[in-house]
C-alpha atoms as a PDB file:
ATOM      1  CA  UNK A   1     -55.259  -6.579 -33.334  1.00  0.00           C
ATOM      2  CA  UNK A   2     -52.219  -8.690 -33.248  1.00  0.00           C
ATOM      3  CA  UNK A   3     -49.978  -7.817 -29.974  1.00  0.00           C
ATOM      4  CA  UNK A   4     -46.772 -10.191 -31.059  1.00  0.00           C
ATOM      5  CA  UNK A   5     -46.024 -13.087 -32.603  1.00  0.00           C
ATOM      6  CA  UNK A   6     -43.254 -15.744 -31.321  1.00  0.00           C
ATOM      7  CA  UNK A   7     -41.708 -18.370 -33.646  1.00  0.00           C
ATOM      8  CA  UNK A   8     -39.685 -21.160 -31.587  1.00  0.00           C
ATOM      9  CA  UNK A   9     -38.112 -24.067 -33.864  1.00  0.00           C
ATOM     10  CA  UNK A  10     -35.585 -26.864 -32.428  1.00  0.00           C
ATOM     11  CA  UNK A  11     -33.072 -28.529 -34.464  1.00  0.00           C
ATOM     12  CA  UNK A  12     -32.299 -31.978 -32.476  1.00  0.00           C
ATOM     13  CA  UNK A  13     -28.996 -33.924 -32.181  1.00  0.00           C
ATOM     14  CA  UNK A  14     -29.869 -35.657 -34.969  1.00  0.00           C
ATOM     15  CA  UNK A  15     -30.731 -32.499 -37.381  1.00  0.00           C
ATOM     16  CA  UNK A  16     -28.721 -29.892 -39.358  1.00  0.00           C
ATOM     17  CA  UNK A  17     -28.917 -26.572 -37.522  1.00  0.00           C
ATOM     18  CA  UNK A  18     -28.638 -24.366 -40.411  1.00  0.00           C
ATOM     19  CA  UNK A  19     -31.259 -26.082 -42.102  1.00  0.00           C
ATOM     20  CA  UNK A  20     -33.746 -25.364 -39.162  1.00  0.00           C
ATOM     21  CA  UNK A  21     -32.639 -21.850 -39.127  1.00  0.00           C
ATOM     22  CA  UNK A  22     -33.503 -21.732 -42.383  1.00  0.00           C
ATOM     23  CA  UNK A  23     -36.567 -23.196 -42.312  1.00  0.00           C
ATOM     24  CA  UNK A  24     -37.644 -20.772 -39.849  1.00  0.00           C
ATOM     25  CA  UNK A  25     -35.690 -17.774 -41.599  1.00  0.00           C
ATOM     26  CA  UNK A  26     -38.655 -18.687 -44.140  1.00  0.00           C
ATOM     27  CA  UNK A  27     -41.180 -16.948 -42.499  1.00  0.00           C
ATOM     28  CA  UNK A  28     -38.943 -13.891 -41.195  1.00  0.00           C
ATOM     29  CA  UNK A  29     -37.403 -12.864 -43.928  1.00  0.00           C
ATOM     30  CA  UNK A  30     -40.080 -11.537 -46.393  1.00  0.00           C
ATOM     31  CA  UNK A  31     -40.362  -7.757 -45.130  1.00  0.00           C
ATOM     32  CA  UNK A  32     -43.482  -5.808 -45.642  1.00  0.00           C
ATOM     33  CA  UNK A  33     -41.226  -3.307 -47.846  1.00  0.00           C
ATOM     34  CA  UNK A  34     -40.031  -5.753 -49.938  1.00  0.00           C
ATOM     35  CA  UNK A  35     -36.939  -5.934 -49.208  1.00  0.00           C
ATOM     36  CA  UNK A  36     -34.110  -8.407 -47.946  1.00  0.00           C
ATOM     37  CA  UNK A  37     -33.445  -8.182 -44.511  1.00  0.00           C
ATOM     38  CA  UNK A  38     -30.724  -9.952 -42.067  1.00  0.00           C
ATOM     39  CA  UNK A  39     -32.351 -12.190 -39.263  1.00  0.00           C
ATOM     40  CA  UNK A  40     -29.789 -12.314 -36.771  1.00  0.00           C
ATOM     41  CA  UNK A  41     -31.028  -9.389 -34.864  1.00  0.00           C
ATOM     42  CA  UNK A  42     -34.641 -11.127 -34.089  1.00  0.00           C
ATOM     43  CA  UNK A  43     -33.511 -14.913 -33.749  1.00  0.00           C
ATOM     44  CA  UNK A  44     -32.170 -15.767 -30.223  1.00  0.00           C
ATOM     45  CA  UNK A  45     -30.050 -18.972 -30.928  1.00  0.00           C
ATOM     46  CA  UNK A  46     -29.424 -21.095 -27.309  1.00  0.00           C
ATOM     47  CA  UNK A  47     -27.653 -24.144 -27.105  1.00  0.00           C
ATOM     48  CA  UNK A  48     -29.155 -26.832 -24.868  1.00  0.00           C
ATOM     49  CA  UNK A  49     -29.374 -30.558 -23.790  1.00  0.00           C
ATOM     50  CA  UNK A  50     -32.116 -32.719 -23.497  1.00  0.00           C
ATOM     51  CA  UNK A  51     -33.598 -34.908 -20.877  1.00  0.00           C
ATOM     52  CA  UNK A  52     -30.931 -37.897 -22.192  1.00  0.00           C
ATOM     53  CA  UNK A  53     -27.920 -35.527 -22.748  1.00  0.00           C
ATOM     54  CA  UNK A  54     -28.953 -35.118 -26.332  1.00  0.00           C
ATOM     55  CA  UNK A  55     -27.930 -31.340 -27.792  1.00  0.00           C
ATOM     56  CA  UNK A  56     -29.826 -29.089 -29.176  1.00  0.00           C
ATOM     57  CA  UNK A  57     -30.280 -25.723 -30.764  1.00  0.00           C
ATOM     58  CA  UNK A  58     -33.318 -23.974 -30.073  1.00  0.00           C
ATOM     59  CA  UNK A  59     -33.985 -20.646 -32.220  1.00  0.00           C
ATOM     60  CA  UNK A  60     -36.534 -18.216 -31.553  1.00  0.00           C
ATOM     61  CA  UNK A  61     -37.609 -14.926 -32.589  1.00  0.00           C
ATOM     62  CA  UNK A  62     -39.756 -12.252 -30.977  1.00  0.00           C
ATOM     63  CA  UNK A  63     -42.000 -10.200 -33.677  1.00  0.00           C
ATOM     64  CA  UNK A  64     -42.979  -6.949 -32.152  1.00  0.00           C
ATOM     65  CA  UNK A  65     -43.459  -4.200 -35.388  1.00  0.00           C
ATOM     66  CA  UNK A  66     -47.291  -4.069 -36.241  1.00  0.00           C
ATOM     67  CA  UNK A  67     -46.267  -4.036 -39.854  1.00  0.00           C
ATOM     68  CA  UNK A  68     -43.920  -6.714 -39.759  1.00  0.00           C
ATOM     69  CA  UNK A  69     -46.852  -8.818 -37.612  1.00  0.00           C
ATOM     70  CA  UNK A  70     -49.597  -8.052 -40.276  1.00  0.00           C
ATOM     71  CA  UNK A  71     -46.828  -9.106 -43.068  1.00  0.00           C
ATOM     72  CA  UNK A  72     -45.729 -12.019 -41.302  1.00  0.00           C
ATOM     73  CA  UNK A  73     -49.999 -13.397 -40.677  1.00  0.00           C
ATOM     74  CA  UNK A  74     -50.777 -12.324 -44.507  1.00  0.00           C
ATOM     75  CA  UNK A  75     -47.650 -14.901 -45.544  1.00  0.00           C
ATOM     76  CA  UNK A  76     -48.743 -17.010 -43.139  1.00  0.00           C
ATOM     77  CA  UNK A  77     -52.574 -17.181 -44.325  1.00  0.00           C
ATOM     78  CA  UNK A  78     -51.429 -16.418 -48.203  1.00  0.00           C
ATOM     79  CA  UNK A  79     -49.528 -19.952 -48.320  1.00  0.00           C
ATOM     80  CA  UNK A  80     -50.966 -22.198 -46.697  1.00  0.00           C
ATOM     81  CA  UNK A  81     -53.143 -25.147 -48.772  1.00  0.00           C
ATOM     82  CA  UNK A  82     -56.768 -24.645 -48.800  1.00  0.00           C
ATOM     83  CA  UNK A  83     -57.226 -28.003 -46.789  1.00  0.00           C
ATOM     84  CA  UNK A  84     -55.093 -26.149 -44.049  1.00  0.00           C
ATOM     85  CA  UNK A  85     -56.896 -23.418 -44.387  1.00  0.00           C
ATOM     86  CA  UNK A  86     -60.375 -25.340 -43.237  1.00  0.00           C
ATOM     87  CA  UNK A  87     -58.394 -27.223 -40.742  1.00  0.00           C
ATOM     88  CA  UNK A  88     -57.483 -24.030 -39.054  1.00  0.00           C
ATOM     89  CA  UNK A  89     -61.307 -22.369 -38.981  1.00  0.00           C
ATOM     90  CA  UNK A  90     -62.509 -26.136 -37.792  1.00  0.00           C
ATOM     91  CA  UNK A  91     -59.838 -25.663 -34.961  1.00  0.00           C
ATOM     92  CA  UNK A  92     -59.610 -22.290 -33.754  1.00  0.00           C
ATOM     93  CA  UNK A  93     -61.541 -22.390 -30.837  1.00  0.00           C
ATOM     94  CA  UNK A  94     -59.562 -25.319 -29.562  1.00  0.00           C
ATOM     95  CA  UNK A  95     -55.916 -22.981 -30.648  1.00  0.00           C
ATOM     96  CA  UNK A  96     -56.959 -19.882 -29.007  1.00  0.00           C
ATOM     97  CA  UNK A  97     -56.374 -19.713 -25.000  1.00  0.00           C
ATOM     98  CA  UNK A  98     -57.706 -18.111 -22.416  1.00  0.00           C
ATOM     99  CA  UNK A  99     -54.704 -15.855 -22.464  1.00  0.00           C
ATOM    100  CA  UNK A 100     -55.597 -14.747 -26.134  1.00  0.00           C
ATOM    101  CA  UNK A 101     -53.239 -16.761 -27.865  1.00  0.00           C
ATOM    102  CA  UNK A 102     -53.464 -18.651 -30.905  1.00  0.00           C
ATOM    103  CA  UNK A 103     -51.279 -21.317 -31.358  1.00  0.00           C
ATOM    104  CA  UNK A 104     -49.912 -22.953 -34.627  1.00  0.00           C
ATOM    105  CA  UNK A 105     -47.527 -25.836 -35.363  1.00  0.00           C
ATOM    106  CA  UNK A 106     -45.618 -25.801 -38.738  1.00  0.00           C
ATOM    107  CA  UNK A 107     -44.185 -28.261 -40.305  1.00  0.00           C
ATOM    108  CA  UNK A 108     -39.998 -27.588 -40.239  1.00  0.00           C
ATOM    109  CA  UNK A 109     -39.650 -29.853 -43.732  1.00  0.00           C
ATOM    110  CA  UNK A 110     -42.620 -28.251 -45.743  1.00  0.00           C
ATOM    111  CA  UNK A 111     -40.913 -24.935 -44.608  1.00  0.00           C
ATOM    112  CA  UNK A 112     -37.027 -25.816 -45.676  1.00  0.00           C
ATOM    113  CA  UNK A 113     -38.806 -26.701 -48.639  1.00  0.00           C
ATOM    114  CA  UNK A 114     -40.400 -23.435 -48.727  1.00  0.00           C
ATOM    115  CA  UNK A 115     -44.469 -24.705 -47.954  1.00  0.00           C
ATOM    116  CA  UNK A 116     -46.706 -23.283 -45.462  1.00  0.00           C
ATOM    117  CA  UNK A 117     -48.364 -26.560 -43.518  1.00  0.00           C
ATOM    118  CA  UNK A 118     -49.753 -27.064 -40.789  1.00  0.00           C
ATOM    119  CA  UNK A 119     -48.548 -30.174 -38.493  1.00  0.00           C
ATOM    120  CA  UNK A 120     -49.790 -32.211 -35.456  1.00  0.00           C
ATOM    121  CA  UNK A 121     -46.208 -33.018 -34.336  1.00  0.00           C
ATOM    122  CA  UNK A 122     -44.119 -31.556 -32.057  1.00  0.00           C
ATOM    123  CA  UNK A 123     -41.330 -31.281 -34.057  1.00  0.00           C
ATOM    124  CA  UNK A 124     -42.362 -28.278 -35.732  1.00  0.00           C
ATOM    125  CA  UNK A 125     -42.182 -24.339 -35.939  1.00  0.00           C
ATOM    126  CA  UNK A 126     -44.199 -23.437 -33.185  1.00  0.00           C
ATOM    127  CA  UNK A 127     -46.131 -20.096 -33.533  1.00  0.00           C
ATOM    128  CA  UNK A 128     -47.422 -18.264 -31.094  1.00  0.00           C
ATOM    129  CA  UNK A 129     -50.104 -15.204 -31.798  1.00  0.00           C
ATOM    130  CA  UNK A 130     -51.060 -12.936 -29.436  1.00  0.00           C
ATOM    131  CA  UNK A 131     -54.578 -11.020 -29.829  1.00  0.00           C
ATOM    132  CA  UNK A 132     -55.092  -7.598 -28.127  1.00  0.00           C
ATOM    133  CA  UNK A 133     -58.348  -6.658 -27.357  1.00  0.00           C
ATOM    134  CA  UNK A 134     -59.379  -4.294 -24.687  1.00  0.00           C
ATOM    135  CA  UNK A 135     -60.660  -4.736 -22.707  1.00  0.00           C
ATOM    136  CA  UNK A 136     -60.124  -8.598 -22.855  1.00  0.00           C
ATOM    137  CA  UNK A 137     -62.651 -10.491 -24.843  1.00  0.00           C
ATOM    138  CA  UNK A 138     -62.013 -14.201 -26.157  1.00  0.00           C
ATOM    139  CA  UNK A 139     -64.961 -14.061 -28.484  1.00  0.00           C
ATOM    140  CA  UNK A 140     -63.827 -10.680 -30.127  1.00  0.00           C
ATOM    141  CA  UNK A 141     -59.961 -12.303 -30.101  1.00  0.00           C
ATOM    142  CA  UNK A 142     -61.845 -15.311 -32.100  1.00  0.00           C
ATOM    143  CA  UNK A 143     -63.327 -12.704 -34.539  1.00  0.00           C
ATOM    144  CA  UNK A 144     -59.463 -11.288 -35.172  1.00  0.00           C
ATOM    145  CA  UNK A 145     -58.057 -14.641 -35.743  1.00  0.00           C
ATOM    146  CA  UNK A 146     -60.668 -15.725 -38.340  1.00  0.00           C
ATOM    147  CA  UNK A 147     -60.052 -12.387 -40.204  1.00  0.00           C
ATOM    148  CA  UNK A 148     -56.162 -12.826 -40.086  1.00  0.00           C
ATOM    149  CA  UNK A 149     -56.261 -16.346 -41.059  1.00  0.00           C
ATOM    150  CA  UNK A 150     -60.026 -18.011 -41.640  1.00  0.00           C
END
């Protein structure tokens, strides 16, 4: 089903760190248990300049557990607007690549603010889902990704 899925936000010169992290905190922190749990072990925090000399902090976490992944997709699916919602099944041939991956962009705001929605822009919390299906097969991959979020 779902292999791993990769969350990458960046918090620009000109943005409040902690408010990033928290943005993207949003979507790690609800635990399939119920319970609170601390992010720091799962959020790789780099500091780095851009093209121009401009800093900034790019977090990212790496979501391995299969019930932490199946959590994380429900919450995912469970709160996003019903427009979204059609957006997504009118795009997800375009979002899934050949390597299986479906790609997402959320927007950082909506998500500080505690929203699921999507976002064209790249400033965003970028989410990366990996399908497993063996042996590999894009159209059964497309099947998984319209159960987990269609």
């Amino acid at each position: 089903m779902i292999h791993y899925i990769d969350l990458r936000a960046i918090a620009h010169s000109t943005e409040d760190p902690a408010r990033v992290r928290k943005a993207l905190d949003f979507f790690l922190l609800p635990s399939p248990e119920g319970e609170d749990r601390n992010t720091d072990d799962i959020v790789e925090v780099i500091d780095a300049e851009g093209h121009y000399g401009n800093r900034m902090t790019i977090f990212s976490a790496h979501v391995p557990r299969k019930k932490d992944l199946k959590a994380l997709a429900a919450f995912i699916r469970q709160h996003m607007l019903p427009e979204d919602v059609e957006l997504l099944r009118e795009e997800m041939p375009d979002r899934l690549d050949d390597d299986q991956v479906f790609h997402i962009r959320l927007d950082k705001q909506a998500a500080f603010g505690e929203q699921v929605k999507l976002t064209s822009s790249s400033d965003a919390i970028i989410v990366r889902v990996k399908i497993e299906t063996y042996p590999k097969n894009r159209q059964k991959a497309g099947l998984i990704v319209e159960e987990l979020f269609g």
